[in-house]
PDB file of N, CA and C in Angstrom:
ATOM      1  N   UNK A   1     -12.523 -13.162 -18.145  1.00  0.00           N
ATOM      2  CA  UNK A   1     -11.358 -12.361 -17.911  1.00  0.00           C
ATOM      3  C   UNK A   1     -11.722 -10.894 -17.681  1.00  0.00           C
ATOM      4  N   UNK A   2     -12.996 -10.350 -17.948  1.00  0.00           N
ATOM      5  CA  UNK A   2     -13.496  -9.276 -17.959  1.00  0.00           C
ATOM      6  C   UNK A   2     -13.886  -8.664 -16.633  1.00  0.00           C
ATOM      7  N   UNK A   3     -14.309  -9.872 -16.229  1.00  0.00           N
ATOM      8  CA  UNK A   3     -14.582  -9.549 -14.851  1.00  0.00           C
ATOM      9  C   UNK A   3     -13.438  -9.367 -13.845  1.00  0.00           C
ATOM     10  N   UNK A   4     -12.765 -10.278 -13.712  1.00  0.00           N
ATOM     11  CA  UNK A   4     -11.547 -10.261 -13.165  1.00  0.00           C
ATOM     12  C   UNK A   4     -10.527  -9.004 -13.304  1.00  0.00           C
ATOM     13  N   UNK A   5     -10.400  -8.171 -14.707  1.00  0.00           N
ATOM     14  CA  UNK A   5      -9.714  -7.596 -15.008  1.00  0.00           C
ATOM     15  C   UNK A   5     -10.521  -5.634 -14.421  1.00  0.00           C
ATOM     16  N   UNK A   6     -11.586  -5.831 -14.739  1.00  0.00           N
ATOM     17  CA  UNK A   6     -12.398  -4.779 -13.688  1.00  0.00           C
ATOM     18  C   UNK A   6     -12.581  -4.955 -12.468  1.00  0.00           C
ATOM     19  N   UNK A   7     -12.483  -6.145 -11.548  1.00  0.00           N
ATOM     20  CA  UNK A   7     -12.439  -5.925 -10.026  1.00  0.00           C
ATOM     21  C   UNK A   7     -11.112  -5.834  -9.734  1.00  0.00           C
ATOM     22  N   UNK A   8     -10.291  -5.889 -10.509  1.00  0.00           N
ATOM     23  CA  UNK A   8      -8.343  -5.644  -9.893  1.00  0.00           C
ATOM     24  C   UNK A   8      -8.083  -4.221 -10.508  1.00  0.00           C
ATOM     25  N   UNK A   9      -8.684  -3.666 -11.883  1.00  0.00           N
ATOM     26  CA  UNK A   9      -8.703  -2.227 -11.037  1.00  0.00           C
ATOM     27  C   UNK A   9      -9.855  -1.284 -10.191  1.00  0.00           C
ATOM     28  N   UNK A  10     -10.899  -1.727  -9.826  1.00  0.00           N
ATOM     29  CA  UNK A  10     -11.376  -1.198  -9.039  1.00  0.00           C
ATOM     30  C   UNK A  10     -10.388  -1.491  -7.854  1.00  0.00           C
ATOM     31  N   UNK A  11     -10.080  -2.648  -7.270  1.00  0.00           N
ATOM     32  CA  UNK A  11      -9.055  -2.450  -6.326  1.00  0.00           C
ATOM     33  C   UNK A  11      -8.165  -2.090  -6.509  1.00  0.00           C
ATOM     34  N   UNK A  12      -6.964  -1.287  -7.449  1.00  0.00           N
ATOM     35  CA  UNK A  12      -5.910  -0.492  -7.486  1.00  0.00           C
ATOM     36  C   UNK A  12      -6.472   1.068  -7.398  1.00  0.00           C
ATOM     37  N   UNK A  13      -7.852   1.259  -7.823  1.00  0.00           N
ATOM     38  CA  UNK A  13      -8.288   3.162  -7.916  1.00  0.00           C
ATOM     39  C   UNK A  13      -8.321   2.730  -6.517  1.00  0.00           C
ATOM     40  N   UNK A  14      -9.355   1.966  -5.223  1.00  0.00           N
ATOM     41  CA  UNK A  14      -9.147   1.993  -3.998  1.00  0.00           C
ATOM     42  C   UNK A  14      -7.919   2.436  -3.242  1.00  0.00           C
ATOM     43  N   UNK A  15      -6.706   1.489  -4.000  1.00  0.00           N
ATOM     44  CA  UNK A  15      -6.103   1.880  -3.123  1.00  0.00           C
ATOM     45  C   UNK A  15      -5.086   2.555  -3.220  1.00  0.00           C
ATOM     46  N   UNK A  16      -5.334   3.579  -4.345  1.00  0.00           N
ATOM     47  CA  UNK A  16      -4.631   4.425  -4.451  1.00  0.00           C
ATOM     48  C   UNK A  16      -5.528   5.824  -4.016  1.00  0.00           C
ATOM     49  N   UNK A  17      -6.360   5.387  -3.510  1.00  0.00           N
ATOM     50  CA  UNK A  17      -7.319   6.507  -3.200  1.00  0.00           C
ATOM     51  C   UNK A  17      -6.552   6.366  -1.505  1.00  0.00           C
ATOM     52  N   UNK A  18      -6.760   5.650  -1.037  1.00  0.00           N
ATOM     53  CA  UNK A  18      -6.442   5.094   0.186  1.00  0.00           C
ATOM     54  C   UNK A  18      -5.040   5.953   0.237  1.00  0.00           C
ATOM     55  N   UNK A  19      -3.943   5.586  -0.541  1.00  0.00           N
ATOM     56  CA  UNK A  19      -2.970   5.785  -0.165  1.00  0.00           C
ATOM     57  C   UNK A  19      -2.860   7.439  -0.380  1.00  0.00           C
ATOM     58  N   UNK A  20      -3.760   8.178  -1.152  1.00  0.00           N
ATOM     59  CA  UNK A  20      -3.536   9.918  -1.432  1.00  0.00           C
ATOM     60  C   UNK A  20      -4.601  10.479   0.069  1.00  0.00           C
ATOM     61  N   UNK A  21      -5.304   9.400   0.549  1.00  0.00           N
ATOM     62  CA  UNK A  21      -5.557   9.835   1.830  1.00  0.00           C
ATOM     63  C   UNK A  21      -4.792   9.630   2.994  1.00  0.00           C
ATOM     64  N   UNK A  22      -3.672   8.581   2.993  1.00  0.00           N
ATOM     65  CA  UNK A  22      -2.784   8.316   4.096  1.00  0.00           C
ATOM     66  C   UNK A  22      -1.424   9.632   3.765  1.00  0.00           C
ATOM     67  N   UNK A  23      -1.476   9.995   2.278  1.00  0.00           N
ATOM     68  CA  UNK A  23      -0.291  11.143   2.444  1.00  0.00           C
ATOM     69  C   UNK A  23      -0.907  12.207   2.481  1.00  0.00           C
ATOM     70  N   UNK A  24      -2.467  12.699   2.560  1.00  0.00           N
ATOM     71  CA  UNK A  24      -2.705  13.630   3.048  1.00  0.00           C
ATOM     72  C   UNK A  24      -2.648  13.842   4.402  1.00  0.00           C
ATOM     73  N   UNK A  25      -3.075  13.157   5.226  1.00  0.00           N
ATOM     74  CA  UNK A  25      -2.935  12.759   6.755  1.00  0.00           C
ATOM     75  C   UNK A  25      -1.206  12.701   7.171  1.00  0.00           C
ATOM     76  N   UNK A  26      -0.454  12.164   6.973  1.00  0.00           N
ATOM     77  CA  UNK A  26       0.083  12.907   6.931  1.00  0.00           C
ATOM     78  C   UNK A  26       1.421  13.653   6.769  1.00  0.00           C
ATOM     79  N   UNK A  27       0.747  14.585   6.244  1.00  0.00           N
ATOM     80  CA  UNK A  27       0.737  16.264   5.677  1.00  0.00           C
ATOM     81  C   UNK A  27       0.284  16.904   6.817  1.00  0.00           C
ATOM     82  N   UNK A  28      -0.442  16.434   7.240  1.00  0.00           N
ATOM     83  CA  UNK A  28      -1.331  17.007   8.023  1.00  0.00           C
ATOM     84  C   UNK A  28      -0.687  16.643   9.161  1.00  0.00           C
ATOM     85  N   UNK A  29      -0.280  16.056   9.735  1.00  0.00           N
ATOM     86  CA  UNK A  29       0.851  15.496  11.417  1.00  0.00           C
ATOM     87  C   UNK A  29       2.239  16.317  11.186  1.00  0.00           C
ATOM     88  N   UNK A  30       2.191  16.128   9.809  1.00  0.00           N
ATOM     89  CA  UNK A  30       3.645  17.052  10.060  1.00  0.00           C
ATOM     90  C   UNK A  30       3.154  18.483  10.161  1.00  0.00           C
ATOM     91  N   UNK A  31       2.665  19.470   9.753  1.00  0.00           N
ATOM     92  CA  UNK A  31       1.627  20.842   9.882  1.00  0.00           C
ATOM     93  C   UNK A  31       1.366  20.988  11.200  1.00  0.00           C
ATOM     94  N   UNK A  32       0.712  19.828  11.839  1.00  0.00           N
ATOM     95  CA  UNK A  32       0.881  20.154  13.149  1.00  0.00           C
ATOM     96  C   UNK A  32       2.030  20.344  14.067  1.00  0.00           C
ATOM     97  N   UNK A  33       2.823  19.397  13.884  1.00  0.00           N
ATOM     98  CA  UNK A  33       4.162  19.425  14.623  1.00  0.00           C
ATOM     99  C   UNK A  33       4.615  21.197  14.541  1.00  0.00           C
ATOM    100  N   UNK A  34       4.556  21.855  14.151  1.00  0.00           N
ATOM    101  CA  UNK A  34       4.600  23.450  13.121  1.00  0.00           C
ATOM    102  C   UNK A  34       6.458  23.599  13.508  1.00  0.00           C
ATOM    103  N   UNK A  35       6.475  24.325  13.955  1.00  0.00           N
ATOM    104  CA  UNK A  35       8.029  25.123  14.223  1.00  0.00           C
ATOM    105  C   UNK A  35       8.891  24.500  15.325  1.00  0.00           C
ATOM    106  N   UNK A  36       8.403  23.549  15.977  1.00  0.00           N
ATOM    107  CA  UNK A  36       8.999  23.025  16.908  1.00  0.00           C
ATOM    108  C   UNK A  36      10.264  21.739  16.275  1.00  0.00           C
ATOM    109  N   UNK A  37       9.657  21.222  14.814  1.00  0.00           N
ATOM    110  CA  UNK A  37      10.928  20.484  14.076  1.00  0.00           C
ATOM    111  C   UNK A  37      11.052  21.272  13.145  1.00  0.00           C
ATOM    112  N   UNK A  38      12.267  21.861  12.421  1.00  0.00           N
ATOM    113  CA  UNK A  38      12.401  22.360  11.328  1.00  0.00           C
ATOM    114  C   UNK A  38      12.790  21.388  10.034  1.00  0.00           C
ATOM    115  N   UNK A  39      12.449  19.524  10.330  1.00  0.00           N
ATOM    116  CA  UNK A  39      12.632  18.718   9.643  1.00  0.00           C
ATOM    117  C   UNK A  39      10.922  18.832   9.270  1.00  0.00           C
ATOM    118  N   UNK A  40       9.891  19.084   9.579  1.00  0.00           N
ATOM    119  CA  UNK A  40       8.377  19.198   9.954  1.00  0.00           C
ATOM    120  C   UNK A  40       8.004  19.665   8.181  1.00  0.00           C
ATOM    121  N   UNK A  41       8.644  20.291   7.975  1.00  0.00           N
ATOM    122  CA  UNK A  41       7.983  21.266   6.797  1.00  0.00           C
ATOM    123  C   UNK A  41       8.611  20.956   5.320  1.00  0.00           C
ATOM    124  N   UNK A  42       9.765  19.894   5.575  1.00  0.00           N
ATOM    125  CA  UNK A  42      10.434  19.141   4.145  1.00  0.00           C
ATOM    126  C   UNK A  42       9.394  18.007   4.403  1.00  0.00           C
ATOM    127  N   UNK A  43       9.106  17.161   5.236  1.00  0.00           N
ATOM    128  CA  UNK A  43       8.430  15.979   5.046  1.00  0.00           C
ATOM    129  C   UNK A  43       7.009  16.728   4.778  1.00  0.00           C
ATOM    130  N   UNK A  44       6.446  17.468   5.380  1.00  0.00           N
ATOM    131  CA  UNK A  44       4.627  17.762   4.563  1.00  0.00           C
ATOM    132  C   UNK A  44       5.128  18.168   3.590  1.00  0.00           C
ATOM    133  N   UNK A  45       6.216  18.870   2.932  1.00  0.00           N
ATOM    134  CA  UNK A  45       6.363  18.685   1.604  1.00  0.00           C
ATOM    135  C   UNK A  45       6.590  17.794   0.586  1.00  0.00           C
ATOM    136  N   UNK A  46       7.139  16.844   1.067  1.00  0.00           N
ATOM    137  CA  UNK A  46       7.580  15.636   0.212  1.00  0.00           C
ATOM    138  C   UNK A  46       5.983  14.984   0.352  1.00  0.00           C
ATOM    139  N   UNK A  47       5.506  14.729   1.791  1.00  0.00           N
ATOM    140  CA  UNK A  47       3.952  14.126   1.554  1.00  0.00           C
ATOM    141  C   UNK A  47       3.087  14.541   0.302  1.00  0.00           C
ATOM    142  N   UNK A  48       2.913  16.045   0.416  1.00  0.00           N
ATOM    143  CA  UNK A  48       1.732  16.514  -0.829  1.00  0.00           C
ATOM    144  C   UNK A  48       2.612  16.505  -2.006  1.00  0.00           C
ATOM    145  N   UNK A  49       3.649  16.221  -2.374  1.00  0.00           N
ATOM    146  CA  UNK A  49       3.977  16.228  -3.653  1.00  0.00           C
ATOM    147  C   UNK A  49       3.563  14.800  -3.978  1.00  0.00           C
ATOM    148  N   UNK A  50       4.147  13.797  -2.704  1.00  0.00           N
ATOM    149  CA  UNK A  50       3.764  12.443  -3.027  1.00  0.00           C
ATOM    150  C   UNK A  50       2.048  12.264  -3.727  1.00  0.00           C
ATOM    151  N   UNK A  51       1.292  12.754  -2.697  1.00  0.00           N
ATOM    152  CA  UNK A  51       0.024  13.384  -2.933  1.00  0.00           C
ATOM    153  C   UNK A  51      -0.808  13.367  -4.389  1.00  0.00           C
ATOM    154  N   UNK A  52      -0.280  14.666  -4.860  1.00  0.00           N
ATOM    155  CA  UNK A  52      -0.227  15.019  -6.544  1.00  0.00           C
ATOM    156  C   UNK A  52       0.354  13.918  -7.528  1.00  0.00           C
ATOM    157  N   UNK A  53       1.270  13.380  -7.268  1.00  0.00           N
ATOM    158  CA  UNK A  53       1.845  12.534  -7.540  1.00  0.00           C
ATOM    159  C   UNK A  53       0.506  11.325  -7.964  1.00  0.00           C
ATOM    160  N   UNK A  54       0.153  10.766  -6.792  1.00  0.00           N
ATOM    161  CA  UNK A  54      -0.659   9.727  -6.738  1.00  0.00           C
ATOM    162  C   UNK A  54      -2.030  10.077  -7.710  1.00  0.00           C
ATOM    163  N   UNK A  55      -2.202  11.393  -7.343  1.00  0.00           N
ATOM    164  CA  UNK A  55      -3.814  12.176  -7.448  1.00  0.00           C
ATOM    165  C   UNK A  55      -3.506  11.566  -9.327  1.00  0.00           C
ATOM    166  N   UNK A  56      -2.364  12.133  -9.605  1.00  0.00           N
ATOM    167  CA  UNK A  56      -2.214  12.192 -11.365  1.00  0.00           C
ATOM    168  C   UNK A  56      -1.829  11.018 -11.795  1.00  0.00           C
ATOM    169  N   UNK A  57      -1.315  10.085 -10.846  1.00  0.00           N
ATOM    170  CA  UNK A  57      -1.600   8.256 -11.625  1.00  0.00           C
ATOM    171  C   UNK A  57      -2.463   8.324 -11.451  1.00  0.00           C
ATOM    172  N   UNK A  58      -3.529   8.200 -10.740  1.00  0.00           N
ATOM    173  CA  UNK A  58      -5.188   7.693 -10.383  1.00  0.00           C
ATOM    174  C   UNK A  58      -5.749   8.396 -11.902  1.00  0.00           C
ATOM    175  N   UNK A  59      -5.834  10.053 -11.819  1.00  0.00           N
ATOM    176  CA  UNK A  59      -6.428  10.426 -13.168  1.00  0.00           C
ATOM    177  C   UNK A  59      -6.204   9.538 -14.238  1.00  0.00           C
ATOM    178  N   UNK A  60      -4.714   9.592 -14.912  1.00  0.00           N
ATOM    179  CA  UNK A  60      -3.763   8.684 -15.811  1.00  0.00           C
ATOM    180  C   UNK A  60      -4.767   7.023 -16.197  1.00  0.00           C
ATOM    181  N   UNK A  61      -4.890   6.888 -14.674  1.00  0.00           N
ATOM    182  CA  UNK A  61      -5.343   4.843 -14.852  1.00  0.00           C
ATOM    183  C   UNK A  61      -7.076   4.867 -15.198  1.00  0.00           C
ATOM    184  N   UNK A  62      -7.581   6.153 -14.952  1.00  0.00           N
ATOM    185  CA  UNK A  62      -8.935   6.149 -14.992  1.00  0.00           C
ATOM    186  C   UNK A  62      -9.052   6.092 -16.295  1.00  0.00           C
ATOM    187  N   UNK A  63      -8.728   7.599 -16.825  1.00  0.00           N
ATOM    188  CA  UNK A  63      -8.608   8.129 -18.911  1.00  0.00           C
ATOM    189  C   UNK A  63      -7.697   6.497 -18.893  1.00  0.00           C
ATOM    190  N   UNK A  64      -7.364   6.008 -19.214  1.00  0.00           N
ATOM    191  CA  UNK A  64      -6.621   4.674 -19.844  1.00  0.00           C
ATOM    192  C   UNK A  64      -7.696   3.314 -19.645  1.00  0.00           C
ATOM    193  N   UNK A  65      -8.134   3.397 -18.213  1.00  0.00           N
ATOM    194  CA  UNK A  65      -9.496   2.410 -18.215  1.00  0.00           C
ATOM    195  C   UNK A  65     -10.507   2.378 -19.352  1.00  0.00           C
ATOM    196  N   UNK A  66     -10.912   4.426 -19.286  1.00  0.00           N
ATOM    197  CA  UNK A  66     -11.818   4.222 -19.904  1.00  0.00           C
ATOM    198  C   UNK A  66     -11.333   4.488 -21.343  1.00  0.00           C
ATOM    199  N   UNK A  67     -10.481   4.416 -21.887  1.00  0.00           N
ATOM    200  CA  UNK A  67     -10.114   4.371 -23.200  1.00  0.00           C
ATOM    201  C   UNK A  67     -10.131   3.438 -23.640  1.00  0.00           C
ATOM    202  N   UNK A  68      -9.760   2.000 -23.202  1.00  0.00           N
ATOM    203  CA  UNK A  68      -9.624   0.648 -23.563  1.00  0.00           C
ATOM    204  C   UNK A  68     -11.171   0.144 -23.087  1.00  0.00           C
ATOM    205  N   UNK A  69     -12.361   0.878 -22.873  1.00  0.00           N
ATOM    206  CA  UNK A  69     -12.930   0.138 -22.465  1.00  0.00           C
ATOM    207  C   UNK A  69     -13.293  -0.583 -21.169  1.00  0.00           C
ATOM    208  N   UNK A  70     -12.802  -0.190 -20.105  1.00  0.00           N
ATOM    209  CA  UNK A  70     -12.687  -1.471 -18.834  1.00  0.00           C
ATOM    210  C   UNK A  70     -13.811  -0.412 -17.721  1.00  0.00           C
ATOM    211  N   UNK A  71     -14.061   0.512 -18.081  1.00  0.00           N
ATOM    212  CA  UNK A  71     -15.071   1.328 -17.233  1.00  0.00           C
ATOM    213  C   UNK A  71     -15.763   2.247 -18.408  1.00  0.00           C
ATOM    214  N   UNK A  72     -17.070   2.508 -18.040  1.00  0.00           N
ATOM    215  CA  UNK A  72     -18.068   3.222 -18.680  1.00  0.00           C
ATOM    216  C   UNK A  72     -18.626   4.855 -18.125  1.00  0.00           C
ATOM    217  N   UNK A  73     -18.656   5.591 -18.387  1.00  0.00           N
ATOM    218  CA  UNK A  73     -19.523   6.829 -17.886  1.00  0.00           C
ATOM    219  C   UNK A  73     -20.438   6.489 -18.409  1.00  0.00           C
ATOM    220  N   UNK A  74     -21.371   7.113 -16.744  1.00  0.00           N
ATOM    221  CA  UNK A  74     -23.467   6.931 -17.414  1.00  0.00           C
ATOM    222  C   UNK A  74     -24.095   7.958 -16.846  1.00  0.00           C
ATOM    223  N   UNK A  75     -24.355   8.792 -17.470  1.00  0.00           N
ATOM    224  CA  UNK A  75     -25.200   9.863 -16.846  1.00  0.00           C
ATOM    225  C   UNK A  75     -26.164   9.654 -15.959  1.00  0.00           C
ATOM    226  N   UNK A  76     -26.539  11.231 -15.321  1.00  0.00           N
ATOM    227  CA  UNK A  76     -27.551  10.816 -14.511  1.00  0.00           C
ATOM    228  C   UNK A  76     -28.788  11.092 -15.304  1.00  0.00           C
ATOM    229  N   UNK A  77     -29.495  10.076 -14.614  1.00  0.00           N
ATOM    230  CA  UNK A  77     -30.890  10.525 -15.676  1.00  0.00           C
ATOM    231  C   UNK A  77     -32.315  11.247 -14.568  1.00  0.00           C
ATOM    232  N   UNK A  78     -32.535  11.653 -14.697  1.00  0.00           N
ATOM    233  CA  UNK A  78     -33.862  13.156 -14.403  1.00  0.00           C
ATOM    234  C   UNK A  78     -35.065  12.078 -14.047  1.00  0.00           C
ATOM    235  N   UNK A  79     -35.432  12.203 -12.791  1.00  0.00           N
ATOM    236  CA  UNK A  79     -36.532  12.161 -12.330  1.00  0.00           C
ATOM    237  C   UNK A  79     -38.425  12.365 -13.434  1.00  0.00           C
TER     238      UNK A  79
END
């Protein structure tokens, strides 16, 4: 069950990584569009909040992984 339960969240940090890169992008289409929609600059806003949003579940699921155990920190070790 251990195993199973660490490759389903390695695939949820994916794809929530995935998804704080699809609302950065865009953020970034609407930025471009610039002054020509004045709807342009509520949606890249709603994107990067979505953004932050995501950025601080991802933190949230990591500290909770590694609190229970389900991921490890390992230093680097020196040549």
């Amino acid at each position: 069950m251990g195993f199973r339960m660490q490759t389903l969240l390695h695939l949820v940090i994916l794809l929530m990584l995935l998804a704080i890169v699809v609302s950065l992008g865009t953020a970034l289409f609407h930025l471009a569009r610039g002054p020509r929609d004045p709807e342009s600059s509520r949606k890249m806003l709603n994107a990067l909040a979505i953004r932050v949003g995501l950025s601080l579940g991802l933190f949230a699921l990591i500290m909770i992984a590694w609190y229970f155990g389900l991921i490890a920190p390992h230093g680097v070790k020196p040549r």
